[in-house]
Protein backbone atom coordinates (compact mmCIF):
# COMPACT_ATOMS: atom_id res chain seq x y z
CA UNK A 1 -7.64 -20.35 0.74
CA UNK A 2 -7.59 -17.71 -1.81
CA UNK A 3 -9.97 -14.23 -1.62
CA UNK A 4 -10.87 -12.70 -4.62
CA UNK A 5 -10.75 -8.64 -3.65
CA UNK A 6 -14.04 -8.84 -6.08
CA UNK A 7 -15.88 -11.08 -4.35
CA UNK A 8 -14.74 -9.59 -0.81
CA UNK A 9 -15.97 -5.39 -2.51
CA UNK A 10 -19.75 -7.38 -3.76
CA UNK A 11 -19.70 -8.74 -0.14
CA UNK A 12 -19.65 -5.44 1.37
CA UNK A 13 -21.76 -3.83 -0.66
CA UNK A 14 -24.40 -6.19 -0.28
CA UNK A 15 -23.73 -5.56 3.65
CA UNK A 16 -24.11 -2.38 3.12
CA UNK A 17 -26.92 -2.08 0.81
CA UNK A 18 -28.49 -4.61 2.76
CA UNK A 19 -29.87 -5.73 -0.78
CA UNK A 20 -28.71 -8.25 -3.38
CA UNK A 21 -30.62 -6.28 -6.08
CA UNK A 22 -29.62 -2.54 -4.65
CA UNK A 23 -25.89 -4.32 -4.67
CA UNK A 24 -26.38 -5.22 -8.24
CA UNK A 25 -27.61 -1.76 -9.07
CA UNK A 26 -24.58 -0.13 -7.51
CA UNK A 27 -22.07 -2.53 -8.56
CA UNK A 28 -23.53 -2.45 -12.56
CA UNK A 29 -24.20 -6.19 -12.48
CA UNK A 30 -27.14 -8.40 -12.65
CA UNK A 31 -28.87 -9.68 -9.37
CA UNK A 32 -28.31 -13.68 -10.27
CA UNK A 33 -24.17 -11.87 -10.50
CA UNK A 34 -24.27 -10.74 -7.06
CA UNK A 35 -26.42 -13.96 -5.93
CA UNK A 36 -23.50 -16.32 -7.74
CA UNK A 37 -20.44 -13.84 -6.47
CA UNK A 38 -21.69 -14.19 -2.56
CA UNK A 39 -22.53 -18.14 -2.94
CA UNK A 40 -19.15 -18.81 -4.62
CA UNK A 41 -17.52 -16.55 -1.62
CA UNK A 42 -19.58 -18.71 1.18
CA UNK A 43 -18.18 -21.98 -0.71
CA UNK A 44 -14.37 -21.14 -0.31
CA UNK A 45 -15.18 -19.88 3.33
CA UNK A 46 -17.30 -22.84 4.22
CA UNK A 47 -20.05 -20.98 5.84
CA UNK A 48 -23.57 -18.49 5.19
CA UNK A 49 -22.47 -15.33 5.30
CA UNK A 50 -26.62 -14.25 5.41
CA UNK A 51 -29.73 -14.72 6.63
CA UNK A 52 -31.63 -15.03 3.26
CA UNK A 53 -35.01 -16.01 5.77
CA UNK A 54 -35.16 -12.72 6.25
CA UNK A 55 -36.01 -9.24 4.52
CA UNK A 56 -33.48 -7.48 4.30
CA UNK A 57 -31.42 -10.48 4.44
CA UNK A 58 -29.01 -10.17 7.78
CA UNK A 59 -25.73 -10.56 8.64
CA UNK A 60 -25.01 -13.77 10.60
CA UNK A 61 -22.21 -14.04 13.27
CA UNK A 62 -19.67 -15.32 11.01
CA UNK A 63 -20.31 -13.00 8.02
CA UNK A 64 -20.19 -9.80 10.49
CA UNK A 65 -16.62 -11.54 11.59
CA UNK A 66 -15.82 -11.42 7.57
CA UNK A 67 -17.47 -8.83 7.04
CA UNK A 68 -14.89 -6.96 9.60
CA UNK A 69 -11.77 -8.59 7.66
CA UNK A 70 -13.19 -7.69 4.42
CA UNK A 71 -13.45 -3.98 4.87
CA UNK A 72 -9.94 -4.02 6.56
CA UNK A 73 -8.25 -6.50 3.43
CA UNK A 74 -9.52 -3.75 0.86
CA UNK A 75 -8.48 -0.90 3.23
CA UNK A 76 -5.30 -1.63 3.38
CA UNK A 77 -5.32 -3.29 -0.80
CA UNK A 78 -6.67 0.48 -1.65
CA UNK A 79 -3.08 1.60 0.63
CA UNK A 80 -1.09 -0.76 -0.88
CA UNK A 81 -2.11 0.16 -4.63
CA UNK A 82 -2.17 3.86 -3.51
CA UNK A 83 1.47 3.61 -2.02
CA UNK A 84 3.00 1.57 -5.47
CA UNK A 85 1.61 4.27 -7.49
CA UNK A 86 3.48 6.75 -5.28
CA UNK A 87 6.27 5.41 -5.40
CA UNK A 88 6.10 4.67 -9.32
CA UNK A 89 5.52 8.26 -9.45
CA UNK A 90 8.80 8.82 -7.32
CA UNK A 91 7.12 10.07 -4.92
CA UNK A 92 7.77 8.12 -1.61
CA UNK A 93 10.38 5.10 -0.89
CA UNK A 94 13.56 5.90 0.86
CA UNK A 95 16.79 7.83 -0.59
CA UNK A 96 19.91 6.84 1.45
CA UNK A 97 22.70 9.34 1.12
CA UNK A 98 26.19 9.20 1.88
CA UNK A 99 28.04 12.15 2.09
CA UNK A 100 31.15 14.01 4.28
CA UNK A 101 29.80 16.67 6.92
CA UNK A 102 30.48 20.02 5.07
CA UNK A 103 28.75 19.00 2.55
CA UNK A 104 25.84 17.84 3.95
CA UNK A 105 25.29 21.03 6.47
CA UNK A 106 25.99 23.57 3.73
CA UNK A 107 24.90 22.33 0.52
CA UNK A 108 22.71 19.27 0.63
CA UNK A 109 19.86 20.15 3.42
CA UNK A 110 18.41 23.01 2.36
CA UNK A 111 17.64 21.09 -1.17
CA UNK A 112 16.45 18.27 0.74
CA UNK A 113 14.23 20.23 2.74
CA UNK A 114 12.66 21.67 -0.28
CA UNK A 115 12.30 17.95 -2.00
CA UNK A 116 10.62 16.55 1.38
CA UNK A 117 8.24 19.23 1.33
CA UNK A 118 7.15 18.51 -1.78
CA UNK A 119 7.12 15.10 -1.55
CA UNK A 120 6.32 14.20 2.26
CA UNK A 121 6.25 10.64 2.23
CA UNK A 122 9.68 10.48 0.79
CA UNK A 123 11.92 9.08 3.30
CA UNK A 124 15.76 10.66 3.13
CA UNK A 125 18.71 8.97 5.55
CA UNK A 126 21.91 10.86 5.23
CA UNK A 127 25.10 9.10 6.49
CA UNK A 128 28.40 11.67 7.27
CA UNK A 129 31.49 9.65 7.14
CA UNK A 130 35.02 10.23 5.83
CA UNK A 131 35.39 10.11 1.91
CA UNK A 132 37.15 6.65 1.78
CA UNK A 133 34.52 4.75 4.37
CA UNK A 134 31.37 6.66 1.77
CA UNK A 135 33.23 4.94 -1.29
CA UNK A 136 32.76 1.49 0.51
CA UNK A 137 29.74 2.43 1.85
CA UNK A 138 28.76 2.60 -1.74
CA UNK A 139 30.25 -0.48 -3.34
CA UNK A 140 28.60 -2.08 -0.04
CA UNK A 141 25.11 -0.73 -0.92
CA UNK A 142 24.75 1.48 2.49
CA UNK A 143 23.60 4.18 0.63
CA UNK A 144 21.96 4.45 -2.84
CA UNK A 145 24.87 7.27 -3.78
CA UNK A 146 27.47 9.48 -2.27
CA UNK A 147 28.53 13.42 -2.58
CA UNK A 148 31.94 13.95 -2.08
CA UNK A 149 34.54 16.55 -3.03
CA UNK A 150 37.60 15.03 -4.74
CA UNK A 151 40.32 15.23 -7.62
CA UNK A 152 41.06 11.77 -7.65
CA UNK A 153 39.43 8.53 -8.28
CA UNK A 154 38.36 6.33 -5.19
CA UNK A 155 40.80 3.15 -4.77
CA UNK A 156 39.15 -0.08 -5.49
C-alpha cells in the first residue's frame, strides 16, 4: 500500500478543522478537492475514515487509529527532509578522524570544539593510532581522513 504524504496532510487538516470546506479554505483547494483527496485515501485504506452523518463530520475508530499514524508519518517526513537539508548544508552527518595522539590533544580539539559548537548535530569520532595502522585505517575506510606528521610517503 502506498500513502501519499498529500493525502495523509488534507487528512489531518480536515481532522483538525473538523470541516471539509474550512480544510479546503486552509489548504487553498476546492471543497469537491478535499472531498475526492479523503475518498481516494479511504479507498487505498479500505475503510471510512468519517462520520459524514454527522455535523461536524467525526472521526470513527479507525480514522482516529490513522489519524494517530498520520500525524507521526509527517512528523518524522518534516525530520527527515529537515535532517537531508542539514546535512546538504554540511551541517550534521558524521566526520571520522584518524590521527596519532599528539596531534589530536594539542592541535586538533580545540578546532573541533569550535566546529561542534557551531554545528551541534555534527557528529566527530577521532581514532589515535600509530601512523602506519591510520594509513590502513584509511585505505580501509575507518576514517574519512587522517592527520599525521611525516617526511615520507606511507608504504602501499
Amino acid at each position: 500500500m502506498e500513502l501519499s504524504t498529500e493525502l495523509l496532510r488534507t487528512f489531518i487538516c480536515v481532522s483538525e478543522e473538523q470541516s471539509f470546506s474550512n480544510a479546503a479554505h486552509k489548504l487553498h483547494k476546492s471543497q469537491s478537492s478535499i472531498s475526492t483527496q479523503i475518498k481516494l485515501l479511504e479507498k487505498q485504506l479500505g475503510c471510512k475514515l468519517f462520520d459524514r452523518s454527522e455535523h461536524p463530520p467525526e472521526l470513527t475508530a479507525v480514522g482516529s487509529a490513522v489519524l494517530r499514524f498520520a500525524k507521526e508519518f509527517i512528523n518524522r517526513t518534516r525530520d527527515l527532509e529537515r535532517d537531508l537539508k542539514e546535512f546538504s548544508l554540511g551541517v550534521s552527518g558524521e566526520v571520522r578522524v584518524g590521527t596519532v595522539s599528539s596531534i589530536s590533544t594539542y592541535l586538533l580539539l580545540p578546532p573541533i570544539g569550535k566546529l561542534l559548537r557551531q554545528f551541534p548535530k555534527l557528529k566527530v569520532s577521532i581514532l589515535n593510532q600509530s601512523r602506519s595502522l591510520l594509513f590502513e585505517s584509511v585505505r580501509q575506510a575507518a576514517v574519512d581522513f587522517a592527520i599525521v606528521l611525516s617526511d615520507r610517503e606511507p608504504e602501499n
